[in-house]
N, C-alpha and C. Protein backbone atom coordinates (compact mmCIF):
# COMPACT_ATOMS: atom_id res chain seq x y z
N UNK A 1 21.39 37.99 -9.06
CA UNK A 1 21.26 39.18 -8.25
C UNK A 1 20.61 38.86 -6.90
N UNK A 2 19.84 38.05 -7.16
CA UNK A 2 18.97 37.49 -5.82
C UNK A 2 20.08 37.26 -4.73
N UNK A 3 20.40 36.16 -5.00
CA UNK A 3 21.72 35.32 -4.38
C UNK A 3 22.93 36.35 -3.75
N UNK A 4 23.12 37.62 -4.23
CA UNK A 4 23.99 38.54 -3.81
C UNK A 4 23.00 39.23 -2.63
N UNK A 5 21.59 39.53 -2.99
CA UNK A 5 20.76 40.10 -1.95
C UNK A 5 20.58 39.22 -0.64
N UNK A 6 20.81 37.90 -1.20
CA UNK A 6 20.61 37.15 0.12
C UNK A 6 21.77 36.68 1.24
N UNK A 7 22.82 36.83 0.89
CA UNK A 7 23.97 37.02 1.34
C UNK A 7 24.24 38.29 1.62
N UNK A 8 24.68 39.41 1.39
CA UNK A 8 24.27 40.74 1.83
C UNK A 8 23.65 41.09 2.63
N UNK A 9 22.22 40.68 2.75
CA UNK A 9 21.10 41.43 3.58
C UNK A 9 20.26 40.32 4.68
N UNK A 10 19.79 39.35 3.39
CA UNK A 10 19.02 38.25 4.25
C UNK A 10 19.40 37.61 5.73
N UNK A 11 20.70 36.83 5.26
CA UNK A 11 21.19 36.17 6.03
C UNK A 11 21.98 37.38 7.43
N UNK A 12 23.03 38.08 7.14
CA UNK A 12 22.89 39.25 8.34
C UNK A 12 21.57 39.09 9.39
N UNK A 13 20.55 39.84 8.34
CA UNK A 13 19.31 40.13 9.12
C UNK A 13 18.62 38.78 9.77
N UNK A 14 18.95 37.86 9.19
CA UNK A 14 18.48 36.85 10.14
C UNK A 14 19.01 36.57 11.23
N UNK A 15 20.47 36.83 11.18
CA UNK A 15 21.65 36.25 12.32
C UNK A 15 20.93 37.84 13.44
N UNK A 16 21.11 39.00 12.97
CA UNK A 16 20.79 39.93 14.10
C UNK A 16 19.39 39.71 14.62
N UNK A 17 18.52 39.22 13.92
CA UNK A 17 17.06 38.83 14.75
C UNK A 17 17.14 38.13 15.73
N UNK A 18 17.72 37.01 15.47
CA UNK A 18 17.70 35.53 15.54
C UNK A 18 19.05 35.83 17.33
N UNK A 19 20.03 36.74 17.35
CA UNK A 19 20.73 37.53 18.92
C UNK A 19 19.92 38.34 19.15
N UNK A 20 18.89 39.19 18.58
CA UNK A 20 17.74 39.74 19.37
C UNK A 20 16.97 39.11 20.36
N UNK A 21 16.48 37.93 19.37
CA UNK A 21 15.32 37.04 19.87
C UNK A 21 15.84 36.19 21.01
N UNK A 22 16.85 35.43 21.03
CA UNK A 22 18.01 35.37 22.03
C UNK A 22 18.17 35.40 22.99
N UNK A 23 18.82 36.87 23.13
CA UNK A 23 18.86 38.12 23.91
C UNK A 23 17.30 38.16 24.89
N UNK A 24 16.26 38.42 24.03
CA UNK A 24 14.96 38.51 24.83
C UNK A 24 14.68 37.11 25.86
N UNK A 25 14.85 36.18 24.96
CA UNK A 25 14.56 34.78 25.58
C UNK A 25 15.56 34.58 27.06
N UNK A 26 16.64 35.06 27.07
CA UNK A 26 17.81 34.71 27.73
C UNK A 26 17.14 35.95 29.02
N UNK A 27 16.78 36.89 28.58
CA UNK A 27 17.02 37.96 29.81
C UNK A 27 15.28 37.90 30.28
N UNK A 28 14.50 37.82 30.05
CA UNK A 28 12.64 37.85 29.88
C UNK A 28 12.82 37.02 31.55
N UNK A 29 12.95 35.97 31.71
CA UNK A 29 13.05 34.82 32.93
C UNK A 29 13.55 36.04 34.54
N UNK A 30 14.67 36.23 34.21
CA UNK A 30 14.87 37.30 35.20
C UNK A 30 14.72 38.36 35.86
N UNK A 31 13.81 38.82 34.61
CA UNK A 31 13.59 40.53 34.70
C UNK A 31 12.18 40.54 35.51
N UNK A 32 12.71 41.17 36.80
CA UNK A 32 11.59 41.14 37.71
C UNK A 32 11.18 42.56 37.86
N UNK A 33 10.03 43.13 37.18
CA UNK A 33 9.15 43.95 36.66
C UNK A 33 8.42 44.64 38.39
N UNK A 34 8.72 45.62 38.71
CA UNK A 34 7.91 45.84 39.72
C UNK A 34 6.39 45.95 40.27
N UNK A 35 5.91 47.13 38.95
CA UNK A 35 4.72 47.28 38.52
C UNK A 35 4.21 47.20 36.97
N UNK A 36 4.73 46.34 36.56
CA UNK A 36 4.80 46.42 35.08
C UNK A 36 5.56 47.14 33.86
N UNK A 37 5.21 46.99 32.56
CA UNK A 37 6.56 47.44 31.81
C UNK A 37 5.29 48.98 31.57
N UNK A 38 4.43 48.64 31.65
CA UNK A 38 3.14 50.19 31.18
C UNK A 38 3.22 50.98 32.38
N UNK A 39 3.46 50.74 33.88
CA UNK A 39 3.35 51.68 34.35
C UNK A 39 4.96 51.77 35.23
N UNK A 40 5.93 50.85 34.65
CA UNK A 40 7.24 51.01 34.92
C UNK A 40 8.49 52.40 35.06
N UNK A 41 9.06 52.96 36.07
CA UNK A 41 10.07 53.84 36.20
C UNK A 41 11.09 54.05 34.89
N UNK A 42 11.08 55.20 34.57
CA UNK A 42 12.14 55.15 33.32
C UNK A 42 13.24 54.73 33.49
N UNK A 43 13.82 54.56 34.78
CA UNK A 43 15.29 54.17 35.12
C UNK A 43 15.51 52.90 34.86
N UNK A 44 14.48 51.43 35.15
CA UNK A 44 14.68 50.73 35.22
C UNK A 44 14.17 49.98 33.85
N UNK A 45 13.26 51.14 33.01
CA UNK A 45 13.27 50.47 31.46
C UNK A 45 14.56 51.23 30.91
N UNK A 46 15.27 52.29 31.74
CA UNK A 46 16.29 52.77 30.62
C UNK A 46 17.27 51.38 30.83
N UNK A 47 17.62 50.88 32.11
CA UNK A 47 18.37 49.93 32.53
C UNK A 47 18.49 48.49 32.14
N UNK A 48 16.85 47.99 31.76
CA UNK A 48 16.53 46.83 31.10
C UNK A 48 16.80 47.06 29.52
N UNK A 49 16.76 48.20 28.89
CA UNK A 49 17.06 48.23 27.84
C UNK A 49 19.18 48.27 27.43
N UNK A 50 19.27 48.60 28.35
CA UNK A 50 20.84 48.48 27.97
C UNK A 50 21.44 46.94 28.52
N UNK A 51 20.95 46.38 29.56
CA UNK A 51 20.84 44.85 29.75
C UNK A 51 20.75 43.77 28.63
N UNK A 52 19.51 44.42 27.92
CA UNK A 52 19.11 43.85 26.65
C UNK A 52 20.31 43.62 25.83
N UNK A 53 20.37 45.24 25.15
CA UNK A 53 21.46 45.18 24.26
C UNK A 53 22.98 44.27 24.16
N UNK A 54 23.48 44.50 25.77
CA UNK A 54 24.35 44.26 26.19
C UNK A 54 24.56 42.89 26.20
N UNK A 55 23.21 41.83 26.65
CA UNK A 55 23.20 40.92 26.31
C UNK A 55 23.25 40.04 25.18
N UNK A 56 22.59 41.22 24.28
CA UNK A 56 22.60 40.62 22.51
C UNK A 56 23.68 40.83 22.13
N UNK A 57 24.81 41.51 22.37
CA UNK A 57 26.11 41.81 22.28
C UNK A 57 27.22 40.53 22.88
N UNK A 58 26.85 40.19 24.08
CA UNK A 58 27.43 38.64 24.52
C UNK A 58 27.08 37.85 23.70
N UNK A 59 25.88 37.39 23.54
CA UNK A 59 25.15 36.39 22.67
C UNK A 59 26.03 35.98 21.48
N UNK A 60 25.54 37.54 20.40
CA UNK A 60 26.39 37.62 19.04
C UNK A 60 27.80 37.21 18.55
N UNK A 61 28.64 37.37 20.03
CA UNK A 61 29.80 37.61 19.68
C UNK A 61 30.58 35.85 19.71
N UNK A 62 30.17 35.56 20.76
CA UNK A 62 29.72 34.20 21.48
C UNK A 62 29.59 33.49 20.66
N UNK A 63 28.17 33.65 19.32
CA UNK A 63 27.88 32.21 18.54
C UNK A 63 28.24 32.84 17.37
N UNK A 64 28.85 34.20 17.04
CA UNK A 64 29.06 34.92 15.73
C UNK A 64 29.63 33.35 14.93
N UNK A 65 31.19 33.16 15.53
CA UNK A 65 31.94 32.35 14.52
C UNK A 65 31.19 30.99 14.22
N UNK A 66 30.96 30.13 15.25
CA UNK A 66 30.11 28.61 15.05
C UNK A 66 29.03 28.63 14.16
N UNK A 67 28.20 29.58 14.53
CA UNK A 67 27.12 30.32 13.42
C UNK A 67 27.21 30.38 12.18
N UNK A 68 28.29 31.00 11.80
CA UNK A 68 28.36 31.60 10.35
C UNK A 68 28.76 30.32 9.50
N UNK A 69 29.95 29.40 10.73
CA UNK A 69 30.36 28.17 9.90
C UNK A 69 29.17 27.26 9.40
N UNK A 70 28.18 27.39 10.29
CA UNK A 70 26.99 26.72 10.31
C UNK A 70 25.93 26.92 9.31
N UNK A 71 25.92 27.98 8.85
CA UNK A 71 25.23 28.98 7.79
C UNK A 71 25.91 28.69 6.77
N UNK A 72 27.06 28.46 6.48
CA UNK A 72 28.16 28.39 5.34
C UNK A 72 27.70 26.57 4.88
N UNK A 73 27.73 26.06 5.68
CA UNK A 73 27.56 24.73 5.52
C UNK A 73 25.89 24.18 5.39
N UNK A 74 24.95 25.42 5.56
CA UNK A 74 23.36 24.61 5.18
C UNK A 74 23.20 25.71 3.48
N UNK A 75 23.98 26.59 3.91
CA UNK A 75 23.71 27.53 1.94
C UNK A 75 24.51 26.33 1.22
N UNK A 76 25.63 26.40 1.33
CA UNK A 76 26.46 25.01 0.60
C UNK A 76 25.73 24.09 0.13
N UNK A 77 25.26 23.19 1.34
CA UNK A 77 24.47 22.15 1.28
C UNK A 77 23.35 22.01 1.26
N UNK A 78 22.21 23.09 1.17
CA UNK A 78 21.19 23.08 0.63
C UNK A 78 20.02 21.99 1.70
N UNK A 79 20.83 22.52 3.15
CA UNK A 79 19.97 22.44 4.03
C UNK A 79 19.28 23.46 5.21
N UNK A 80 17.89 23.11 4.47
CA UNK A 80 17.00 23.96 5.06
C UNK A 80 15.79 23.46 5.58
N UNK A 81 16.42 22.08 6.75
CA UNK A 81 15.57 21.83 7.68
C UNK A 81 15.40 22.28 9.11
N UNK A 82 14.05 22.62 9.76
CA UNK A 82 13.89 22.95 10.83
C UNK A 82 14.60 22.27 11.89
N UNK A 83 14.61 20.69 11.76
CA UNK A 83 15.23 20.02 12.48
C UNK A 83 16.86 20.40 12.95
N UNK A 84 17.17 20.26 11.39
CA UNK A 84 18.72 20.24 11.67
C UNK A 84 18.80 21.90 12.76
N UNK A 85 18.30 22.74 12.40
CA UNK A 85 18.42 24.25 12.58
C UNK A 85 18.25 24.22 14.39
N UNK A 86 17.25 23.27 14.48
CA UNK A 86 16.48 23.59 16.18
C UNK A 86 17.72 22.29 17.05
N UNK A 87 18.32 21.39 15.80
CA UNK A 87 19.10 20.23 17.07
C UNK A 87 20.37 21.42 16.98
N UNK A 88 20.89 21.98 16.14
CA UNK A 88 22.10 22.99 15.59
C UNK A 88 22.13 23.90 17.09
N UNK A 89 20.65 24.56 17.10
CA UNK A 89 20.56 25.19 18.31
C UNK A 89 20.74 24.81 19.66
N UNK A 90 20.29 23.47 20.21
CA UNK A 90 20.53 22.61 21.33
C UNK A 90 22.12 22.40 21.54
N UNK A 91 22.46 21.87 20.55
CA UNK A 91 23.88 21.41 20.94
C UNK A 91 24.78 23.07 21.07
N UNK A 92 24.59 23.76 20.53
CA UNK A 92 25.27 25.01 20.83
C UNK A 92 24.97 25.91 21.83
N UNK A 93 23.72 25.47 22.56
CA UNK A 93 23.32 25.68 24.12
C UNK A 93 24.30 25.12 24.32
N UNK A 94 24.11 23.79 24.76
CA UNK A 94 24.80 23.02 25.23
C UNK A 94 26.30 23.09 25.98
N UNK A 95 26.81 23.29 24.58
CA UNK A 95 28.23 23.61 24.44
C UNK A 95 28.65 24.97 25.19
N UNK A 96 27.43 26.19 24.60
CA UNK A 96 27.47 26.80 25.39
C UNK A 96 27.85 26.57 27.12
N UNK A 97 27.14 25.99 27.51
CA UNK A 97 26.98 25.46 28.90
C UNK A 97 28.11 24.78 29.61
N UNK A 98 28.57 23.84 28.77
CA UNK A 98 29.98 23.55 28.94
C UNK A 98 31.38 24.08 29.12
N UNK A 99 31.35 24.98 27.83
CA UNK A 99 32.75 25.40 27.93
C UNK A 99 32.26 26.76 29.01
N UNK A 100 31.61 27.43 28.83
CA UNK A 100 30.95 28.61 29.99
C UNK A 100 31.29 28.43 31.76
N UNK A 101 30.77 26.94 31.95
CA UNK A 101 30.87 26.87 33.21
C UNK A 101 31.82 25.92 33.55
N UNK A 102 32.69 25.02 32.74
CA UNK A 102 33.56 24.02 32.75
C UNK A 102 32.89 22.82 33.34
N UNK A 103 33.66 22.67 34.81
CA UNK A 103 33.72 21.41 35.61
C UNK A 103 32.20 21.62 36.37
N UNK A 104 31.59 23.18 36.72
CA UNK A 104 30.83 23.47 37.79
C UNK A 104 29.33 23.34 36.70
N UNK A 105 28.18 23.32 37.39
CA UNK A 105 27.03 23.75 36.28
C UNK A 105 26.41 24.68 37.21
N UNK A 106 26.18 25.40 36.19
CA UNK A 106 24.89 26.60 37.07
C UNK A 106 23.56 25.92 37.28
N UNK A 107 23.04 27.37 37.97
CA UNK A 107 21.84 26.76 38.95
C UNK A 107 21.21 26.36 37.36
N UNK A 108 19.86 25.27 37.87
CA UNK A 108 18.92 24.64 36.60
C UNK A 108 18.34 25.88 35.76
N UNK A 109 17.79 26.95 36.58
CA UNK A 109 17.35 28.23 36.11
C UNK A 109 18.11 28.94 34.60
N UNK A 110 19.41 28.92 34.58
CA UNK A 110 20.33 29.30 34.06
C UNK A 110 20.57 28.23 32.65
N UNK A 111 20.72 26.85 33.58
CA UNK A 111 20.99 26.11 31.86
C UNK A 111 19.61 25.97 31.37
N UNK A 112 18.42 26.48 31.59
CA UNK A 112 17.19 26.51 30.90
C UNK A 112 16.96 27.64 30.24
N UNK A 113 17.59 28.37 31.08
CA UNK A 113 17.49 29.30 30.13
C UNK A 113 18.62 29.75 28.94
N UNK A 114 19.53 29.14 29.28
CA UNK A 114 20.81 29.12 27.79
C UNK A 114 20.27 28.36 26.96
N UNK A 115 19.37 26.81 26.87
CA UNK A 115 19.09 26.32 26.11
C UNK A 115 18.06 26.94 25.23
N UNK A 116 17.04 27.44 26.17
CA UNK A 116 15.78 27.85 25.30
C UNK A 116 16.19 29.36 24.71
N UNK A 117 17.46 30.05 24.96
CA UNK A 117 17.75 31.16 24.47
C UNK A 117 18.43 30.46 22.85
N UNK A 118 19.13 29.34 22.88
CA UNK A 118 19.82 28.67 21.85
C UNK A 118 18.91 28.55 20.84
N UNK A 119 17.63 27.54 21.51
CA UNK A 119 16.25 27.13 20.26
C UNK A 119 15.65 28.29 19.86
N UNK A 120 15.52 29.39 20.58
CA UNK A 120 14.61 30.73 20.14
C UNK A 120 15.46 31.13 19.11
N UNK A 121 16.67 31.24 18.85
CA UNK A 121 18.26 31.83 18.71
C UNK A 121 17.61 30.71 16.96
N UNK A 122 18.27 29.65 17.00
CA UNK A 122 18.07 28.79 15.84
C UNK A 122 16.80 28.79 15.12
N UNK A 123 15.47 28.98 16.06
CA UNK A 123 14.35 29.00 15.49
C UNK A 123 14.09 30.23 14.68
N UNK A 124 14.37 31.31 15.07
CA UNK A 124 14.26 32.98 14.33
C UNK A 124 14.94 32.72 13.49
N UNK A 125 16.50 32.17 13.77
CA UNK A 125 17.05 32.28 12.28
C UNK A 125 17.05 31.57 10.62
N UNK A 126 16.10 30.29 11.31
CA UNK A 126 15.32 29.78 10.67
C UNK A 126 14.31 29.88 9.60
N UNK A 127 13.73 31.09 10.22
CA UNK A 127 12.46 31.92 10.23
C UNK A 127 12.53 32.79 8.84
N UNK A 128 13.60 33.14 9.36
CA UNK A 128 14.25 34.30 8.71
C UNK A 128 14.57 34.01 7.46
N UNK A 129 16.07 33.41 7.52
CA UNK A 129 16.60 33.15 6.72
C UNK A 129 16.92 31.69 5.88
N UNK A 130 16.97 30.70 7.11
CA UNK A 130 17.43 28.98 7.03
C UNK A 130 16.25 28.64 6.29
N UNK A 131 15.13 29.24 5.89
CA UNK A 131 14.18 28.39 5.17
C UNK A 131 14.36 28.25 4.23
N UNK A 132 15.19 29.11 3.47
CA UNK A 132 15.19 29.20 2.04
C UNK A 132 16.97 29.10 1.59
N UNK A 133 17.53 28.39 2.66
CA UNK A 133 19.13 28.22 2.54
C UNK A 133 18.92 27.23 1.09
N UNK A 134 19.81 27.69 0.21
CA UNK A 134 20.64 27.08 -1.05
C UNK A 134 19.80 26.83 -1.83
N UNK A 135 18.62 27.79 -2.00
CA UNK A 135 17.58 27.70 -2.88
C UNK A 135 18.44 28.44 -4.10
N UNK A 136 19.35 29.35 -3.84
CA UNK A 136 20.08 29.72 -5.07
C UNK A 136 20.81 28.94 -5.67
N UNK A 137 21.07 27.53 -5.11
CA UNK A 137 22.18 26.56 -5.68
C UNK A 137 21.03 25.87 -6.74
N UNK A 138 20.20 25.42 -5.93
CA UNK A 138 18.86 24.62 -7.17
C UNK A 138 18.52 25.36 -8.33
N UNK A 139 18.61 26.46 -7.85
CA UNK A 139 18.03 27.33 -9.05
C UNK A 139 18.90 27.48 -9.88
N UNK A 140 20.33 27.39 -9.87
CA UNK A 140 21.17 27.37 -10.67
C UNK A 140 21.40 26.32 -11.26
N UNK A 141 21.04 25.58 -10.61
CA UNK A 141 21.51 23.89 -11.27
C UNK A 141 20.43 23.69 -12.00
N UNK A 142 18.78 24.21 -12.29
CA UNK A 142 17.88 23.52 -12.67
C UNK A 142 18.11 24.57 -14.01
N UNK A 143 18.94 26.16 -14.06
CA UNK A 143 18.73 26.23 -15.46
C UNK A 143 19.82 25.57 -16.01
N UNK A 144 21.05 25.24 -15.45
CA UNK A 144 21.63 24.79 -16.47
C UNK A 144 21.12 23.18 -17.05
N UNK A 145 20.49 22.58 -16.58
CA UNK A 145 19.55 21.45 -16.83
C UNK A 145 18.80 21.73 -17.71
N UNK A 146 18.49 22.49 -18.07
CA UNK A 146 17.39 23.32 -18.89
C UNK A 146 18.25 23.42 -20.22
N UNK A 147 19.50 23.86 -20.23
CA UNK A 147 19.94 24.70 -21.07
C UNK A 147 20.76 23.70 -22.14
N UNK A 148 20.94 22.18 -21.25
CA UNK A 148 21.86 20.84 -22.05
C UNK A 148 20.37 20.48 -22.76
N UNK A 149 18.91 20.80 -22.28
CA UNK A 149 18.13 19.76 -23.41
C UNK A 149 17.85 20.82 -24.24
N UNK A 150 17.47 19.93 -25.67
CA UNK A 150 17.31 20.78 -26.73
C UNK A 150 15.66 20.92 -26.81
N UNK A 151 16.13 21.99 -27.39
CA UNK A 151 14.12 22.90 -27.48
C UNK A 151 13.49 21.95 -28.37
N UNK A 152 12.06 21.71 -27.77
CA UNK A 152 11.31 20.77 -28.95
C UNK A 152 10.48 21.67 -29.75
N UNK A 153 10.13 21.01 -31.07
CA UNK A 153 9.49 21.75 -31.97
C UNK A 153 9.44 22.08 -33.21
């Protein structure tokens, strides 16, 4: 039952944190605040807030498929290292960066901030969910291990 909850709910909720967190990382660098977000115009928090969204909406859609393959392949494989999760994130900046801008590169501002939107992006989902990727596979394999030895006594 676990294993259905964590597929269902967990993992989702990690992937939507994880284009939240993203999203924030990616847009935070730019957002030039006049007088602050406490004594800020509603227009321009109504405006930063649909920026936001809008951005977590690029983001999502963007790393939805590579993602999920990526997720499919550490539940599978019963990897749930930070490493793999934070280099997973770099190279899909990266790539990002590549196929995005082709032959040209954007200003430095821009690929710093796709990258560190990538590691924030991999690190939340990490957080979230990648820590405990294919803990349902062990757990399955250790009762049936259980179940070939015979009871002593």
């Amino acid at each position: 039952m676990s294993t259905v909850l964590r597929f269902l709910f967990v993992i989702p909720i990690g992937f939507v944190a994880a284009v939240l967190v993203a999203a924030f990382a990616m847009l935070w660098p730019f957002l030039e605040t006049p007088e602050g977000l406490a004594g800020g115009d509603p227009v321009f928090l109504f405006h930063a807030g649909i920026a936001f969204f809008a951005q977590a909406a690029q983001i999502g859609s963007v790393v939805l498929v590579p993602w999920a393959l990526f997720m499919v392949a550490t539940e599978l494989l019963a990897l749930s290292s930070i490493l793999l999760h934070v280099a997973a994130g770099f190279i899909g900046g990266v790539a990002i960066i590549i196929t995005a801008y082709g032959g040209t590169s954007p200003h430095m501002s821009v690929q710093t901030a796709i990258i560190v939107a990538a590691l924030c992006f991999a690190l939340a989902y990490w957080i979230v969910a990648g820590r405990s990727a294919g803990r349902w596979r062990r757990k399955s394999g250790r009762a049936e291990a259980h179940a070939d030895t015979p009871a002593r006594g």
